[in-house]
Protein backbone atom coordinates (compact mmCIF):
# COMPACT_ATOMS: atom_id res chain seq x y z
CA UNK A 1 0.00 0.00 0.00
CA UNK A 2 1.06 3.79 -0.58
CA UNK A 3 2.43 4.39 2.53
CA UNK A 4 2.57 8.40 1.72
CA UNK A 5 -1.05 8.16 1.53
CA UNK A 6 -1.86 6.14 4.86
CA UNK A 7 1.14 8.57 6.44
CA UNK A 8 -1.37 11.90 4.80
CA UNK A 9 -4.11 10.63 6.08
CA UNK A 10 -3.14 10.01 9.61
CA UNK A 11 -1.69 13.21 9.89
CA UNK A 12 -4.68 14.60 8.61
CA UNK A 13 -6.54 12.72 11.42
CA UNK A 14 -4.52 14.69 13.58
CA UNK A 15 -4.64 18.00 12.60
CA UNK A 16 -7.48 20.30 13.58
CA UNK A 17 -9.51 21.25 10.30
CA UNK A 18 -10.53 25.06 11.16
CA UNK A 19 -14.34 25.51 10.26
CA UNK A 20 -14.83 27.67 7.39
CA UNK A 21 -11.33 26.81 6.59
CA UNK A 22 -11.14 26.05 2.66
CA UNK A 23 -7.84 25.53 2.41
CA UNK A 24 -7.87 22.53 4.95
CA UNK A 25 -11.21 20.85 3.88
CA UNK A 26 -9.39 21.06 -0.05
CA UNK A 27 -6.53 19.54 1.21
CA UNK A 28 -8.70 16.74 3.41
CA UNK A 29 -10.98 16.31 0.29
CA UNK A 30 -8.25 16.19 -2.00
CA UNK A 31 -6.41 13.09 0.06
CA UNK A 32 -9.63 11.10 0.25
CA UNK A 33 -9.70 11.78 -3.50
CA UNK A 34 -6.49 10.12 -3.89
CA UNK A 35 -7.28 7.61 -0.79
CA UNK A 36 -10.43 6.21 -2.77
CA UNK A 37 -8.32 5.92 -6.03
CA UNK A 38 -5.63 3.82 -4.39
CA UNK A 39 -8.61 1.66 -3.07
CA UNK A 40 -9.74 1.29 -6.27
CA UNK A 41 -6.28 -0.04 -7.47
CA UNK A 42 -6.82 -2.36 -3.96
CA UNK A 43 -10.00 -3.97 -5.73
CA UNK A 44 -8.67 -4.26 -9.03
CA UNK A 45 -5.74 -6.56 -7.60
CA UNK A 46 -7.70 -8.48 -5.14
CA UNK A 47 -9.87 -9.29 -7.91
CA UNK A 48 -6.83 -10.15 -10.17
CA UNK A 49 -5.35 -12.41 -7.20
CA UNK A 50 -8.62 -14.00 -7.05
CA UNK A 51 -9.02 -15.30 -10.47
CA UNK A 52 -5.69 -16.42 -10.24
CA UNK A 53 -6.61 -18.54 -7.76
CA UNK A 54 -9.38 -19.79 -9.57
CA UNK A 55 -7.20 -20.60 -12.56
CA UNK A 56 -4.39 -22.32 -10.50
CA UNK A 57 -7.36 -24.34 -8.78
CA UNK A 58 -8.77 -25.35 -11.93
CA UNK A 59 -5.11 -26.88 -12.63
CA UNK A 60 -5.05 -28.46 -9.38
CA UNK A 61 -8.47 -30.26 -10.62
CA UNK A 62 -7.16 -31.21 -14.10
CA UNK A 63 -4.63 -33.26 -12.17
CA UNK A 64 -1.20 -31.01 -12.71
CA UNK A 65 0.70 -30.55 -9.37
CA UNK A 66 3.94 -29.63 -10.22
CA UNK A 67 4.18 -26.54 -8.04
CA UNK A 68 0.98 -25.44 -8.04
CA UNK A 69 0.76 -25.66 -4.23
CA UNK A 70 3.32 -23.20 -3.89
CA UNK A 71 1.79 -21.23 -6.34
CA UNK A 72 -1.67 -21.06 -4.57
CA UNK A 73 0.00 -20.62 -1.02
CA UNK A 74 1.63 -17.46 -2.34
CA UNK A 75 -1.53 -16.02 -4.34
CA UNK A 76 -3.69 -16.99 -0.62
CA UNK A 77 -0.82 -15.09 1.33
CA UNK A 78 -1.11 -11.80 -1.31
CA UNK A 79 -4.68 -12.01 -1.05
CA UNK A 80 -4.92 -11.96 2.77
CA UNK A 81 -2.21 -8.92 2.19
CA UNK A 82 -4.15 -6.93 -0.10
CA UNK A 83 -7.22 -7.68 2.53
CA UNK A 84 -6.14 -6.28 4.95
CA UNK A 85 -4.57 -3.43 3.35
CA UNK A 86 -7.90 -2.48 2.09
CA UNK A 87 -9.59 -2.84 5.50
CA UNK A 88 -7.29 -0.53 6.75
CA UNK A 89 -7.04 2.31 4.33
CA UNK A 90 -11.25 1.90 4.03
CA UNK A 91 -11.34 2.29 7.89
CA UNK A 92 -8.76 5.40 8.19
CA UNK A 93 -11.48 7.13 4.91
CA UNK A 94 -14.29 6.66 6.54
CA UNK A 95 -12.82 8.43 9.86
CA UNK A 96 -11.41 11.28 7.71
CA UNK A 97 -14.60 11.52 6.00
CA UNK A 98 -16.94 11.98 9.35
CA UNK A 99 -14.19 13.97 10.76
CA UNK A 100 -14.37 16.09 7.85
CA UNK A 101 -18.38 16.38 8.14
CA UNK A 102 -18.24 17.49 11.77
């Protein structure tokens, strides 16, 4: 994951955001912006992991072997990665968004 964005956005969760302040609430809007692109990109991988999986499963059921356990272990593991890197940066937006309604 982007680490400059999940480093933005908790420093945005930390810094007061002045009301009336339009230079703040641009700079807050314009990281979830960027925050809901990147999870986006998340999606588009998990999905891409997960039809991976499918494919290397539907070798594993056509009777080849050589490998493909390894293969699946690692495509499980990157899945479970990009998992809970999407948890996370969907639970620090939705904070920064109701922070930024208040």
């Amino acid at each position: 994951m982007d680490q400059d964005l999940l480093d933005d956005i908790k420093a945005l969760m930390q810094t007061p955001i002045e009301p009336g302040g339009a230079e703040g609430r641009a700079r807050v809007e314009r990281v979830l912006t960027d925050g809901y692109a990147h999870a986006l990109v998340l999606e588009g991988e998990r999905l891409q992991i997960e039809r991976q999986i499918g494919a290397v499963t539907a070798r594993i059921g056509d009777g080849e072997g050589n490998g493909l356990a390894v293969e699946l272990s690692e495509l499980s593991r990157r899945l479970s990665l990009t998992d809970r890197a999407l948890a996370e940066l969907r639970g620090l937006l939705a904070s920064l968004r109701d922070r930024l309604r208040r």
